[in-house]
N, C-alpha and C. Protein backbone atom coordinates (compact mmCIF):
# COMPACT_ATOMS: atom_id res chain seq x y z
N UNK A 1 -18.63 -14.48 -8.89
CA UNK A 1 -17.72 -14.31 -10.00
C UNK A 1 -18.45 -13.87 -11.26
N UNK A 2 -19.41 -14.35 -11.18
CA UNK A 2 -20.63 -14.04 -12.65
C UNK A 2 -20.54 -12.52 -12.65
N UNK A 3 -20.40 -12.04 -11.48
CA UNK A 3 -21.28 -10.59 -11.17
C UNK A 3 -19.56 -9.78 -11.96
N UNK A 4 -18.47 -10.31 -11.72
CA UNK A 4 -17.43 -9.00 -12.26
C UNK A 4 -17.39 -9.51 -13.49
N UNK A 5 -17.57 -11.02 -14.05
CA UNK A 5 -17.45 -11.02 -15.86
C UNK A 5 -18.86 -9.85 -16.29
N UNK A 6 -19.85 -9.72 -15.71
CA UNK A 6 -21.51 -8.85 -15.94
C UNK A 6 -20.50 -6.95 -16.03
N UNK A 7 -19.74 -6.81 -14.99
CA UNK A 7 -19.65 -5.87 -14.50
C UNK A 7 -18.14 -4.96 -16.04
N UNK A 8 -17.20 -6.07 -16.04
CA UNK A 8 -15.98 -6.02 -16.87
C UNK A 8 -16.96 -6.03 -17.94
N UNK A 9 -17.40 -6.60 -18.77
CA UNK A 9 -18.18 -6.60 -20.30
C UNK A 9 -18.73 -5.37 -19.99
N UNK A 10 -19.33 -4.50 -19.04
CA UNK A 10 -20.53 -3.47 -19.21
C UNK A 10 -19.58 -2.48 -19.60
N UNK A 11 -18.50 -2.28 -19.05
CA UNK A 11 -17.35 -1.03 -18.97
C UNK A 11 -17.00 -1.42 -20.36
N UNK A 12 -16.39 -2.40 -20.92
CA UNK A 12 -15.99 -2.74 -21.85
C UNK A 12 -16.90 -2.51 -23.50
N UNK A 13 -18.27 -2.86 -22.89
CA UNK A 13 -19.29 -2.50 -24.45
C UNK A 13 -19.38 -1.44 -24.23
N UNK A 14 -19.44 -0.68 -22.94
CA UNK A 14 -20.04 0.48 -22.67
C UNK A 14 -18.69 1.55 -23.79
N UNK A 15 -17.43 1.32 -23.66
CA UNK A 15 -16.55 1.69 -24.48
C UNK A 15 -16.32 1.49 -25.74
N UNK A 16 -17.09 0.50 -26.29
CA UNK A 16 -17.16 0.00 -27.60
C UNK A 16 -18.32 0.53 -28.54
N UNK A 17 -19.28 1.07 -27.40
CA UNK A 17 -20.45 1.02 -28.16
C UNK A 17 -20.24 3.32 -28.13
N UNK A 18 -19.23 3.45 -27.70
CA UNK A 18 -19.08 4.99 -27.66
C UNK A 18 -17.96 5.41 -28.18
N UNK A 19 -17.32 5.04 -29.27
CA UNK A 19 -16.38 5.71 -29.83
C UNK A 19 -16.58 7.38 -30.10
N UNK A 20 -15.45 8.34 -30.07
CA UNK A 20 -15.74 9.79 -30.66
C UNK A 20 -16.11 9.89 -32.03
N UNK A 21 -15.84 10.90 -32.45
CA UNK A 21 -16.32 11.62 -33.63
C UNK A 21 -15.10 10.89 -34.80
N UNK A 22 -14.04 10.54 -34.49
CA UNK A 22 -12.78 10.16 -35.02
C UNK A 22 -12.70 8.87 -35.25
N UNK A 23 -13.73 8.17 -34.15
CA UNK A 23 -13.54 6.90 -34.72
C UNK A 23 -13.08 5.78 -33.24
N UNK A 24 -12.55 7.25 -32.40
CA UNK A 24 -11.09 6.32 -31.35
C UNK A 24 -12.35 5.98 -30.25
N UNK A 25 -12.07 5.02 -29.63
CA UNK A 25 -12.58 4.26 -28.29
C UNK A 25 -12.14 4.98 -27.30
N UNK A 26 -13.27 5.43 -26.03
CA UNK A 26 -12.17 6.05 -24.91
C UNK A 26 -11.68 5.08 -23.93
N UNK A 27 -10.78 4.63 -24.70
CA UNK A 27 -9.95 3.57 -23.38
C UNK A 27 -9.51 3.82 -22.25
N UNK A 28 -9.06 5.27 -22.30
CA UNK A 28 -8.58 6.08 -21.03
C UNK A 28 -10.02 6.21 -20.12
N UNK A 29 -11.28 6.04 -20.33
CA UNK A 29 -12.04 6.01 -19.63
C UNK A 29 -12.32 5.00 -19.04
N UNK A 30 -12.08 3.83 -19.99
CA UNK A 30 -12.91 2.02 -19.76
C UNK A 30 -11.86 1.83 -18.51
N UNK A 31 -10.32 2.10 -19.02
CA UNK A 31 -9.31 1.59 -18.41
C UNK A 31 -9.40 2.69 -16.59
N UNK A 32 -9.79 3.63 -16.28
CA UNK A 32 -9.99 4.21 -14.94
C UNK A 32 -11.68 3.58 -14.37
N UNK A 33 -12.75 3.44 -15.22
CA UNK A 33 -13.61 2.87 -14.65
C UNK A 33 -13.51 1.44 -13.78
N UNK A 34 -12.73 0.74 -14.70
CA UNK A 34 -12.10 -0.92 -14.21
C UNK A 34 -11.31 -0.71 -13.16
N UNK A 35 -10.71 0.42 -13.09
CA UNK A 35 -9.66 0.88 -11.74
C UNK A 35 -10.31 0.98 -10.40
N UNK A 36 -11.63 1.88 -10.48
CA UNK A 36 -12.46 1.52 -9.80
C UNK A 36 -12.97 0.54 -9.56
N UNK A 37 -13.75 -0.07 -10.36
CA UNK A 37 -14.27 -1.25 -10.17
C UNK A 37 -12.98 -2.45 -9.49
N UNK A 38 -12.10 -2.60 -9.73
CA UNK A 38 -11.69 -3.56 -9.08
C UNK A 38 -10.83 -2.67 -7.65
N UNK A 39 -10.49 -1.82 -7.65
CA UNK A 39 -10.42 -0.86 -6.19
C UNK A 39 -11.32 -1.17 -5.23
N UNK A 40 -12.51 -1.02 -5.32
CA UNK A 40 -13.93 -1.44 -4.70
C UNK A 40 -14.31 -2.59 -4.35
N UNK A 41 -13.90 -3.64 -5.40
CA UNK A 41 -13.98 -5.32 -4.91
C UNK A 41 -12.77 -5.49 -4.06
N UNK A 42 -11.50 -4.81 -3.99
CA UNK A 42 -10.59 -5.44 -2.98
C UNK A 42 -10.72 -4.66 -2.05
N UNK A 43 -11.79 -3.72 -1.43
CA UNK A 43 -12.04 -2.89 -0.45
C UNK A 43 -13.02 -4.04 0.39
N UNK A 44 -14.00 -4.37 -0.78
CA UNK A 44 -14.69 -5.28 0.16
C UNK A 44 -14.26 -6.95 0.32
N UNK A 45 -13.41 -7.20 -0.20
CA UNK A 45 -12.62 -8.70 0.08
C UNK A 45 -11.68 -8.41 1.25
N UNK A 46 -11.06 -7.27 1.16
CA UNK A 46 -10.32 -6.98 2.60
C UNK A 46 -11.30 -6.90 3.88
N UNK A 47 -12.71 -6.17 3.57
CA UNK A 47 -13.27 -5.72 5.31
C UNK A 47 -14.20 -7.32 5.17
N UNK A 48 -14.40 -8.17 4.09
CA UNK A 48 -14.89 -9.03 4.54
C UNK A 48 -14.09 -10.02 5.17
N UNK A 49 -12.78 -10.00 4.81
CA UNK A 49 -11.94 -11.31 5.15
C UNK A 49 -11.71 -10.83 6.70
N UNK A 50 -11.25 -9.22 7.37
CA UNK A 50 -11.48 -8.68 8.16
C UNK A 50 -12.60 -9.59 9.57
N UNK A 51 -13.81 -8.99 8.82
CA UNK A 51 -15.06 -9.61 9.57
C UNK A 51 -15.33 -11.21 9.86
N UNK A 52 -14.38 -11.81 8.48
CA UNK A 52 -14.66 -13.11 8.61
C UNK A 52 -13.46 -13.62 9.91
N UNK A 53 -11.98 -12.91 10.15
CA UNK A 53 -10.89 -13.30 11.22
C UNK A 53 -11.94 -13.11 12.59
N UNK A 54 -12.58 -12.16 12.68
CA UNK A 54 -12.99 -11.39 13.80
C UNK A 54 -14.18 -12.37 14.38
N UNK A 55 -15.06 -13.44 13.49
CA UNK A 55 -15.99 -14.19 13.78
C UNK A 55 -14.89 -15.10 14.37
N UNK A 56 -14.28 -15.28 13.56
CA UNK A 56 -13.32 -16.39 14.09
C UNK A 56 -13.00 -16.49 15.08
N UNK A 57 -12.28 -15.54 15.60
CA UNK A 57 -11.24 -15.21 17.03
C UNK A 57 -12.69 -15.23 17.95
N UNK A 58 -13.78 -14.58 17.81
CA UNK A 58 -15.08 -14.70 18.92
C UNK A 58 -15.19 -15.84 19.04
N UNK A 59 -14.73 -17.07 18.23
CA UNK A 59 -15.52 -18.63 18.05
C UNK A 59 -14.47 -19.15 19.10
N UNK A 60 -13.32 -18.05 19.42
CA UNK A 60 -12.21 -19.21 20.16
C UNK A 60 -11.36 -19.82 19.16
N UNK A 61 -11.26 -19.64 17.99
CA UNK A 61 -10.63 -20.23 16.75
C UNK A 61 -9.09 -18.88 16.35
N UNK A 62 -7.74 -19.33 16.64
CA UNK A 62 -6.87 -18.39 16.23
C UNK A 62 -7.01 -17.73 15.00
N UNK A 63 -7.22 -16.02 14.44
CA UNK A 63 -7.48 -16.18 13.36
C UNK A 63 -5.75 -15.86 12.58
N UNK A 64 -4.60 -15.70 13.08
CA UNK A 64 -3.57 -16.28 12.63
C UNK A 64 -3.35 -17.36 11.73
N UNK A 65 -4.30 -18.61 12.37
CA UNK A 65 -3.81 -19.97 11.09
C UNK A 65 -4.29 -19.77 9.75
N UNK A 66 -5.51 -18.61 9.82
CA UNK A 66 -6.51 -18.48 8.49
C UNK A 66 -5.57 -18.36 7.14
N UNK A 67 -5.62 -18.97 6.30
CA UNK A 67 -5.00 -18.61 4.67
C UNK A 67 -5.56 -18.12 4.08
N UNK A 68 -4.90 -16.49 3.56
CA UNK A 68 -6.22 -16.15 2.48
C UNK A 68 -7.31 -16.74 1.55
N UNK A 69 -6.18 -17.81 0.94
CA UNK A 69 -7.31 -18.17 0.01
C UNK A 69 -8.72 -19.32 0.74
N UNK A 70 -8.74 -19.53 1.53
CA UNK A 70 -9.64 -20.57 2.49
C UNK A 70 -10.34 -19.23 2.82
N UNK A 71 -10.75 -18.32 2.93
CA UNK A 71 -11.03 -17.33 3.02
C UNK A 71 -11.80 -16.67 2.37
N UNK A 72 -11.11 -16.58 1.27
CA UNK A 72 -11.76 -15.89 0.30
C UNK A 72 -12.93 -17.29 -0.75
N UNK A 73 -12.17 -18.18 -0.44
CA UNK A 73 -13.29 -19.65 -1.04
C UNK A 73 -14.29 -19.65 0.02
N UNK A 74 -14.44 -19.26 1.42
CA UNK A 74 -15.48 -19.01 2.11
C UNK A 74 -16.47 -18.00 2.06
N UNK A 75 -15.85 -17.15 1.31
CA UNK A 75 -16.86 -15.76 0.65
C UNK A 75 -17.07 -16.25 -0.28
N UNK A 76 -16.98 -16.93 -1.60
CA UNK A 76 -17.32 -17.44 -2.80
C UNK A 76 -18.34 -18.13 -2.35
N UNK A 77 -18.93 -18.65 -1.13
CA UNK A 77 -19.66 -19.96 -0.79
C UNK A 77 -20.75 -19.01 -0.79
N UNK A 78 -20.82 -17.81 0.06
CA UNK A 78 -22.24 -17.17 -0.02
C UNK A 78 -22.83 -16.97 -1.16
């Protein structure tokens, strides 16, 4: 979690610290960079939760009962 407050502030000063010639902030930039950036973290929370059903079901364990969030608190653990 440390790593997207590190990641959100960088986009964010990174926009603060670059205003134009006028004065204006490019928000239209900060605001599509963050689009990415969080596009990319739910790419990899999906193929990990993915990988994590798939250990499962090999263990003999249904991965049907799994709840996302037990899930995703099991990726927080690494």
């Amino acid at each position: 979690m440390n790593n997207h407050r590190s990641q959100i502030c960088g986009i964010v000063s990174d926009m603060l610290d670059n205003p134009d010639d006028s004065g204006i902030y490019p928000t239209s930039t900060a605001y599509t960079k963050l689009e990415h950036y969080i596009n990319q973290q739910e790419r990899i929370a999906l193929g990990w939760m993915h990988a994590y059903c798939c250990t499962q079901a090999d263990e003999g364990k249904p991965p049907q009962i799994l709840e996302v969030p037990d899930i995703l608190e099991a990726w927080d653990e690494l």
